[in-house]
Each structure stands twice: as C-alpha cells, then as structure tokens.
Protein backbone atom coordinates (compact mmCIF):
# COMPACT_ATOMS: atom_id res chain seq x y z
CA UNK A 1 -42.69 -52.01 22.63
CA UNK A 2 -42.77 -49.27 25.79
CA UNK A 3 -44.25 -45.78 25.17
CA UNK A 4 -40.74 -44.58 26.66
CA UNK A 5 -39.03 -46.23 24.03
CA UNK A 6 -41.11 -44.41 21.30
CA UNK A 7 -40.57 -41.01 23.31
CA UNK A 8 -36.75 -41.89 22.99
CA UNK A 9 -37.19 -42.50 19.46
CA UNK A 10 -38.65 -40.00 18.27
CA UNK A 11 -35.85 -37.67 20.38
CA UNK A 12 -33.22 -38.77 18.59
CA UNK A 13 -34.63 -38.45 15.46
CA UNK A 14 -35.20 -34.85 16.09
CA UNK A 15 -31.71 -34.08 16.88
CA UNK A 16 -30.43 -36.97 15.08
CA UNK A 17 -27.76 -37.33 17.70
CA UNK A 18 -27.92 -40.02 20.18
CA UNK A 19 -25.64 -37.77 22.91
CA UNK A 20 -28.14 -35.17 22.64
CA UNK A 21 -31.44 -36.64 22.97
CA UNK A 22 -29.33 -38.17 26.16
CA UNK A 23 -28.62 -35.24 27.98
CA UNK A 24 -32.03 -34.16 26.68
CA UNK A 25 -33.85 -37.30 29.11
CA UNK A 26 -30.77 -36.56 31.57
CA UNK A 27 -29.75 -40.53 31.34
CA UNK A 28 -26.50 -41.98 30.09
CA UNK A 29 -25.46 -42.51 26.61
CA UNK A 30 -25.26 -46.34 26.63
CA UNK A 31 -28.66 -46.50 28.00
CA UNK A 32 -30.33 -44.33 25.27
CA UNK A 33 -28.30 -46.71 22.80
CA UNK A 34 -29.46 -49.88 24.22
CA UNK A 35 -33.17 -48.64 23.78
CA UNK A 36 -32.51 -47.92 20.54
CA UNK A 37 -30.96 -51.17 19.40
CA UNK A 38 -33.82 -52.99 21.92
CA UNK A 39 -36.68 -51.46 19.46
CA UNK A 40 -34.83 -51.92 16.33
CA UNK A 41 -34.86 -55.74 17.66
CA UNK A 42 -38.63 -55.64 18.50
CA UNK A 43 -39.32 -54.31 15.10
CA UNK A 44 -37.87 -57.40 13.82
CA UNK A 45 -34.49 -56.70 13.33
CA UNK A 46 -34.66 -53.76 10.82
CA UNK A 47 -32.61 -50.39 10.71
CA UNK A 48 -34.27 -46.97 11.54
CA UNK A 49 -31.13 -45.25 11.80
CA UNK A 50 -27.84 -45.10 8.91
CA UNK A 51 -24.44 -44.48 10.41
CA UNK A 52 -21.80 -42.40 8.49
CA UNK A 53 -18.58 -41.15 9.47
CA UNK A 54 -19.52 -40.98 13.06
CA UNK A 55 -22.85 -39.10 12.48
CA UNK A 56 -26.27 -40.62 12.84
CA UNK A 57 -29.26 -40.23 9.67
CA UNK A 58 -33.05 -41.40 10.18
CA UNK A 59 -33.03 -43.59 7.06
CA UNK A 60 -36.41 -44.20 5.16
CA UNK A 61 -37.53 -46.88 6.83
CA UNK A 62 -37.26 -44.78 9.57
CA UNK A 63 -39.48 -41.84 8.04
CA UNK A 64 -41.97 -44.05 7.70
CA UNK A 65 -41.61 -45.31 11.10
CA UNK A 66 -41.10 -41.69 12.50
CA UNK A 67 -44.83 -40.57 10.94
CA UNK A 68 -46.66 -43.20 12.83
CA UNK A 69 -45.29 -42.89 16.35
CA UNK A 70 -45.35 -38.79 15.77
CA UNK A 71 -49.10 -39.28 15.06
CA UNK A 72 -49.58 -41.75 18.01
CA UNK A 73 -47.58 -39.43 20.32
CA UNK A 74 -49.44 -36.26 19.08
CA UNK A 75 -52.93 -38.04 19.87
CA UNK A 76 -52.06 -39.60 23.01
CA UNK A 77 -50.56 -36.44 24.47
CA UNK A 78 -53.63 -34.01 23.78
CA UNK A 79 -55.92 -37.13 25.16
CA UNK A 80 -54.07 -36.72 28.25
CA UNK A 81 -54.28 -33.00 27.86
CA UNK A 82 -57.77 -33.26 27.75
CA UNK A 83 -58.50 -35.73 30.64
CA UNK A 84 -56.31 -33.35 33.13
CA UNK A 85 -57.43 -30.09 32.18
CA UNK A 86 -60.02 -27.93 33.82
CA UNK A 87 -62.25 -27.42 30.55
CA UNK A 88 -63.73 -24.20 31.94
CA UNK A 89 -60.49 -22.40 33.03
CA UNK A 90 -58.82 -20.43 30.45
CA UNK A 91 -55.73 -20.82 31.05
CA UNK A 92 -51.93 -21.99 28.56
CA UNK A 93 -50.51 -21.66 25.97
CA UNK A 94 -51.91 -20.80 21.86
CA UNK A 95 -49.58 -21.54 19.49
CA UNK A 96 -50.76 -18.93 16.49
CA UNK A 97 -49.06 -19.07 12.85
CA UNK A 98 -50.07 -15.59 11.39
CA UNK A 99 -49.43 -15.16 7.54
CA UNK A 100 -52.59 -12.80 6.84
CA UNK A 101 -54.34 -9.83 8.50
CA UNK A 102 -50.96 -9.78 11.00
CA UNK A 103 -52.11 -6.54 12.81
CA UNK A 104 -55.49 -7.52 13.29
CA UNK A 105 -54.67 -11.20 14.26
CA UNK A 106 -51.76 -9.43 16.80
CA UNK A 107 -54.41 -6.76 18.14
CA UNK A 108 -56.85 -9.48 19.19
CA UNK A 109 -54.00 -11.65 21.00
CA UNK A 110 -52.59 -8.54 22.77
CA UNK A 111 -56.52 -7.93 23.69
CA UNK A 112 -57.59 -11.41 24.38
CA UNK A 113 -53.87 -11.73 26.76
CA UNK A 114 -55.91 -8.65 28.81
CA UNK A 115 -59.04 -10.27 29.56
CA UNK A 116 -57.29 -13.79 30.31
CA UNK A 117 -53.85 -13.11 31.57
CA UNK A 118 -52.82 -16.85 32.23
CA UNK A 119 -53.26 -17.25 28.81
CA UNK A 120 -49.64 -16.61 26.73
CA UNK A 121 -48.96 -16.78 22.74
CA UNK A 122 -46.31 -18.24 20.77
CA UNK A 123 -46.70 -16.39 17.56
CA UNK A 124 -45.51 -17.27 14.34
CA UNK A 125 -45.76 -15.11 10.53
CA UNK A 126 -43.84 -17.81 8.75
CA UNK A 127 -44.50 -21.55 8.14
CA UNK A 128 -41.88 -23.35 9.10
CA UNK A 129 -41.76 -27.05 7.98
CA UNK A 130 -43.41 -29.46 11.30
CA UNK A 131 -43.77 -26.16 13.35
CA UNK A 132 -46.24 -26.83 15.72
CA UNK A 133 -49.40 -25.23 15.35
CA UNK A 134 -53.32 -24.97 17.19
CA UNK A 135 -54.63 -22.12 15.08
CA UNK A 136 -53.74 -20.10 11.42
CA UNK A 137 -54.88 -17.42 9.51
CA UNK A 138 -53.84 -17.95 6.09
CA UNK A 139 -55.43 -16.86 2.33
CA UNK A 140 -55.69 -20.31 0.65
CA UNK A 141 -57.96 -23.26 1.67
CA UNK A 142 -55.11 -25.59 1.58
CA UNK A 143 -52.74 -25.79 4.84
CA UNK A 144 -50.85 -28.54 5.62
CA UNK A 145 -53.34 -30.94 7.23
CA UNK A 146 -56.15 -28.42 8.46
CA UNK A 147 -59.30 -29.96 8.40
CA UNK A 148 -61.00 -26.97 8.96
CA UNK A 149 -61.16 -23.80 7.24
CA UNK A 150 -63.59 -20.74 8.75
CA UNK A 151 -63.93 -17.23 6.47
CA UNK A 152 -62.42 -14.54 8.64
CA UNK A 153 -61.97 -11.91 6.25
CA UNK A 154 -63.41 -11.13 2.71
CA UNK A 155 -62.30 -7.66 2.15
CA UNK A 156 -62.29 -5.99 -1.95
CA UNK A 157 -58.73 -5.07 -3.13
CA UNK A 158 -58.53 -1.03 -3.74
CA UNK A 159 -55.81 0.68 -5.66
CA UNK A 160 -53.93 3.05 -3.01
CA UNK A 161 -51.34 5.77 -5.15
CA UNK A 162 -50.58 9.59 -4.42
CA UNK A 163 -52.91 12.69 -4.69
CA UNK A 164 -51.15 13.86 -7.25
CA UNK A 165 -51.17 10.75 -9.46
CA UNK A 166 -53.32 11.50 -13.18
CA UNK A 167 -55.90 8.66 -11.56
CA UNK A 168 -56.35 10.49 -8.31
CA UNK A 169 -59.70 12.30 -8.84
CA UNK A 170 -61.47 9.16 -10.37
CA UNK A 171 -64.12 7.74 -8.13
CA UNK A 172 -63.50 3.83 -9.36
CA UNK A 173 -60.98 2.28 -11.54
CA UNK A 174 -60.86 -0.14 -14.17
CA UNK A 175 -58.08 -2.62 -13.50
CA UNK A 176 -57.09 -2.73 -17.09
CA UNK A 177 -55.69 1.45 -16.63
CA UNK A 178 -53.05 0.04 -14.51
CA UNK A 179 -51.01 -1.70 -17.26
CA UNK A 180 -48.27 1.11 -17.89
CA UNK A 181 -48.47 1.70 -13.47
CA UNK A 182 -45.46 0.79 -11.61
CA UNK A 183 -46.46 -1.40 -9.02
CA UNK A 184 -45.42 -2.35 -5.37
CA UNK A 185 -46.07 -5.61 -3.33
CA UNK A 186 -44.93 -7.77 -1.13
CA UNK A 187 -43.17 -10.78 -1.62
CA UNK A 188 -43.93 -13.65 -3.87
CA UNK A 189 -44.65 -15.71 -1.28
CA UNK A 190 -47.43 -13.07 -0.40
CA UNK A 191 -51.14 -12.81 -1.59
CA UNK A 192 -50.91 -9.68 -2.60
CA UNK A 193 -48.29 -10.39 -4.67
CA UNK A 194 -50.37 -13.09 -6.08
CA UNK A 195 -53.52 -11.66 -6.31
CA UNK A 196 -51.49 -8.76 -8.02
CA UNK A 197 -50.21 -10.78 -10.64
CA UNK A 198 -53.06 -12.86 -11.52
CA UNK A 199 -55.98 -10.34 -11.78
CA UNK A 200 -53.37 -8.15 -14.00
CA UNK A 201 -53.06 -11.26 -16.35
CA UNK A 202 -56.46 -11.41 -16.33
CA UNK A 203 -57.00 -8.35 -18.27
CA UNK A 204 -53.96 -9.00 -20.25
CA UNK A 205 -50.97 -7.37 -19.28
CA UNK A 206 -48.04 -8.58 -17.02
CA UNK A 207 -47.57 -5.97 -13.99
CA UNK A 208 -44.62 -3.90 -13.90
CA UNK A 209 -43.09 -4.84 -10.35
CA UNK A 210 -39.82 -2.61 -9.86
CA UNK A 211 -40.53 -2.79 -6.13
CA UNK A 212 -40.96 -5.72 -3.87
CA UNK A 213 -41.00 -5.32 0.12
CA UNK A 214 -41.86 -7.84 2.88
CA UNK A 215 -42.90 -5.00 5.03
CA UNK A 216 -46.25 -3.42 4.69
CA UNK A 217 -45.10 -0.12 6.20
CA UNK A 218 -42.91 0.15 3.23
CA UNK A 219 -45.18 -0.94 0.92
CA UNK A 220 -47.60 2.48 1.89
CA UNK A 221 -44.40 4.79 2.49
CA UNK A 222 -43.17 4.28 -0.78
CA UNK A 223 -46.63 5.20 -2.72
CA UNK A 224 -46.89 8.23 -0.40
CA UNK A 225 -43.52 9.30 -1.90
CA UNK A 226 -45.06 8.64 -5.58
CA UNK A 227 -42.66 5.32 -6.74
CA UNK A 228 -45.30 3.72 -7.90
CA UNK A 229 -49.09 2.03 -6.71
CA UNK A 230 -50.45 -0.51 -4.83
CA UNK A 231 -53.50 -3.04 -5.14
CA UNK A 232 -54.03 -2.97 -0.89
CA UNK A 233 -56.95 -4.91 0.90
CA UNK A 234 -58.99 -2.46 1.72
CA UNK A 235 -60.19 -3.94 5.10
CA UNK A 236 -57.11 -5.00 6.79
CA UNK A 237 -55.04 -2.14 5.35
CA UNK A 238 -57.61 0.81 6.53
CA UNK A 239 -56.61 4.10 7.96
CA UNK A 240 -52.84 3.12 7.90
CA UNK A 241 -52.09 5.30 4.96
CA UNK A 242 -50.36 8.41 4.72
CA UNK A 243 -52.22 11.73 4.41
CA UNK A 244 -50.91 12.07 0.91
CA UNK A 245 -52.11 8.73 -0.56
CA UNK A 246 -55.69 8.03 -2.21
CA UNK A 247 -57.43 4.94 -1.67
CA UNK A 248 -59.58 3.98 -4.60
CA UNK A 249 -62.11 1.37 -5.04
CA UNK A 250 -61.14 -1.00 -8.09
CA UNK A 251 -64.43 -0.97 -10.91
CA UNK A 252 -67.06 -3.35 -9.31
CA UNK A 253 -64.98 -4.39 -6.76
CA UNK A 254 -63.62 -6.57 -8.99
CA UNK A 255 -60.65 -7.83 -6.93
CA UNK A 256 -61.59 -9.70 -3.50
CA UNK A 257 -59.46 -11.60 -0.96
CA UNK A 258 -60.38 -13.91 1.76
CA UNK A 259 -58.27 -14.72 4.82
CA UNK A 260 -59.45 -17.94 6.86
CA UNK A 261 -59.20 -19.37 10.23
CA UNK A 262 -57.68 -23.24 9.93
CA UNK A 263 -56.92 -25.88 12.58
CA UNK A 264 -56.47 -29.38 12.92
CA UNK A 265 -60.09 -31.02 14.06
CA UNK A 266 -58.29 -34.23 14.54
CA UNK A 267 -56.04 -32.91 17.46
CA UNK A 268 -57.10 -31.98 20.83
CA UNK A 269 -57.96 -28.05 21.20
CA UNK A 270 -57.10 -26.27 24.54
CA UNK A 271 -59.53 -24.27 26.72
CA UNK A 272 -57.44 -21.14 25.73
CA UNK A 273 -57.39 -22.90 22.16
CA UNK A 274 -60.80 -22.27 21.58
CA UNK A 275 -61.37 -19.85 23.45
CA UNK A 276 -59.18 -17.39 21.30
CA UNK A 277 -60.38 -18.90 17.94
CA UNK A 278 -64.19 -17.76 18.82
CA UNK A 279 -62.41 -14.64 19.97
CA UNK A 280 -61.25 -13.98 16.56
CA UNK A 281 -64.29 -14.94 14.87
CA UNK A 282 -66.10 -12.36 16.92
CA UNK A 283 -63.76 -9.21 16.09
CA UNK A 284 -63.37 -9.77 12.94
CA UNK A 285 -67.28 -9.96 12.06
CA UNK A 286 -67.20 -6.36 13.87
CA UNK A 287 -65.39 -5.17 11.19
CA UNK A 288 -66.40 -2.12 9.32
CA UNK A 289 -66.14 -3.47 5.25
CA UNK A 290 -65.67 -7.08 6.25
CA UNK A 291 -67.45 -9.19 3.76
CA UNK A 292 -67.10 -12.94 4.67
C-alpha cells in the first residue's frame, strides 16, 4: 500500500467522483481508476466504493476505512510541517472558527495580522461539519475532538432595556422581574439564547421570545427602540450600546458565561498557530470586567 494511493483515496472520497479527483492530481482517468481498484485488491479484495446509476458512493466499509487514512494523513502531514518549518519565524496561515466574543476574537486577528504581516487568517463563525480547524473560541467544553479547553472569557450577564423602561432607575435586578419582559436573542443555536432560556426556567417562568436575530447589532438596535430587553454579556458586549439603552447588573451577578480557547493537542500547531493563541490569551486577560 503507497502513501500516493491513500492521497488518491481519500480525493475521491471527497468529491466522490473519480473524474474529479483526476483533474484534481492532473493525471488521466484510467490511471486514478486503476489505483483505486489496485488498493481495493491490496485490502483483500473488499469494496470501498458503491456504484449507482453512473455515480460513485463511499460505502461503509469505506467510512471506516476513510477515518483511518484521514487520521494517518492529518498526522503525517503536520510531522512534515513540523520538520520543515522555521519554528521561530512567524509566518502562514491560522485557520480560526469564531462562534463567541466575534469582535474581540476579529480585533486581535486584525491586530496580531499588524505586528506579523506574513501571517494570514481563514476565519470561520460557523461550524461546518470536517471544516478544518487550529484554534476556536466557543462557550461549551465540548468541541468536536479538542483536547484542550483554556478560559478566555468569564464575563456576568446584565439586563440591557431603554431609559424609559419602569426597571430603568433600579441599580440591580432580580431575574425573576423579567417574567412578563419581552425578550430578544439570538438564535437558538446561540448562548445567549441558551443561557436566556435556562436561567429564566430556573426561576420558573418560560421567556417570552417575540424576537430572535442572528445579528448582535440588531439585537441592541431593537432595545434602543423599546421592543423589548436583552440578557447581554456584559464584557464582550461593552460600550456598543445606544445612548438610550441602560445596562443593568442582574441581582448577584447571578447569570455568568464563559467563552474558551480549544484546539486539538494531538495535531501539530504552527509557529503562527501558537503564536496567535498566546496572543489571545494575553488581550483578553487585559480586559476591563473579565473574570476567567
């Protein structure tokens, strides 16, 4: 079995299409076939591939098969990564999935891109399924198969709603006044939609949710024009709302978040890599209401 023949593999079951993952190696189409059918032989005869109606499928066997050489591939490459790379020059690329503290996270890149220029981002603020990643930022200690998980953030929820709201002139507020509030949050998908939900059942009421908006810009514009309140992280979300809008601290900061900083200590980090995590770690212990 020849490395090439794995790369091939693994090629075609990305694109499931033995033409493409041809003109993908720039080689014929017969030979990408034959090195097909020449592993399937050196595997002992079995089928990684199901034919239908002209169209290739990975079949299970070939999942299974599929796992194993991505893993091999994945750890060979970043040995080889290592071995050739100049381990003081900063220097590539950072491949950054983002799904918390997205301005702050996007500040530092923009930041750390100034002080090393040969150093470029591919950013992400969705996870995709088997999109490559070096470094996320994400609110639950559970991320596909991150071995490590660093606080970046703990920041205490507040409850952000217009001057002119009865609540305005209190000083704290007891979660359990919300339960008549209209309230506004981001998706499902979101922690602050969780955390919205949950620490509401907590005191026993379901939140009233008539508004739901991926974008946090939204999110404050819409409180500023009085449709309703917000539970907001009070760290991440500082000095972004409008003039007209009162931030107010929940009773005993009873509501906290934390964001961490997860990667993969089984694959091979870059220069750059790790560079930018310590980066991160650095800025945001600087700031002002950070917790973690």
């Amino acid at each position: 079995m020849e490395l090439l023949q794995l790369r091939y593999f693994r090629t075609v079951a990305q694109y499931e299409s033995i033409t493409k993952a041809a003109e993908h190696y720039h080689i014929p189409q017969p030979a990408m076939s034959q090195t097909i059918a020449r592993l399937e032989k050196e595997l002992g005869g079995i089928r990684l591939f199901d034919r239908k109606n002209g169209r290739l499928f990975l079949n299970e066997t070939g999942q299974i098969f599929l796992q194993s050489v991505e893993k091999a591939l994945d750890e060979l490459d970043g040995t080889v990564l290592h071995l050739t790379t100049d381990q003081n020059h900063i220097a590539g690329s950072v491949r950054l999935i983002a799904l918390e503290n997205r301005r702050f996270v996007l500040s530092c890149a923009s930041a750390f891109s100034s002080l090393y220029p040969e150093v470029n981002f591919s950013i992400s603020h969705s996870d995709e399924r088997d999109q490559a990643y070096d470094l996320c930022v994400c609110s639950e200690k559970k991320f596909r198969q991150s071995t490590v998980y660093v606080p970046l953030i703990t920041e205490p929820y507040v409850v952000a709603l217009h001057e002119q709201h009865p609540l305005a002139d209190f000083t704290n507020i007891p979660l359990s006044l919300l339960a008549k509030e209209k309230f506004i949050t981001q998706s499902p998908r979101s922690s602050q939609y969780r955390i919205t939900v949950e620490k509401c059942r907590e005191q026993g009421f379901d939140p009233n949710i008539p508004f739901i908006c991926d974008d946090e810009y939204y999110i404050r514009k819409y409180v500023s024009e009085q449709m309703g309140i917000a539970l907001a992280p009070s760290v991440s979300w500082a000095g972004r709302f409008r003039a007209n809008t009162k931030v107010i601290p929940l009773e005993n900061d009873s509501v906290t978040t934390t964001s961490y900083l997860v990667w993969d200590d089984t694959k091979y980090q870059s220069p750059a890599t790790r560079a930018f995590c310590q980066y991160l770690q650095q800025q945001a212990a600087a700031l002002p209401g950070n917790l973690a």
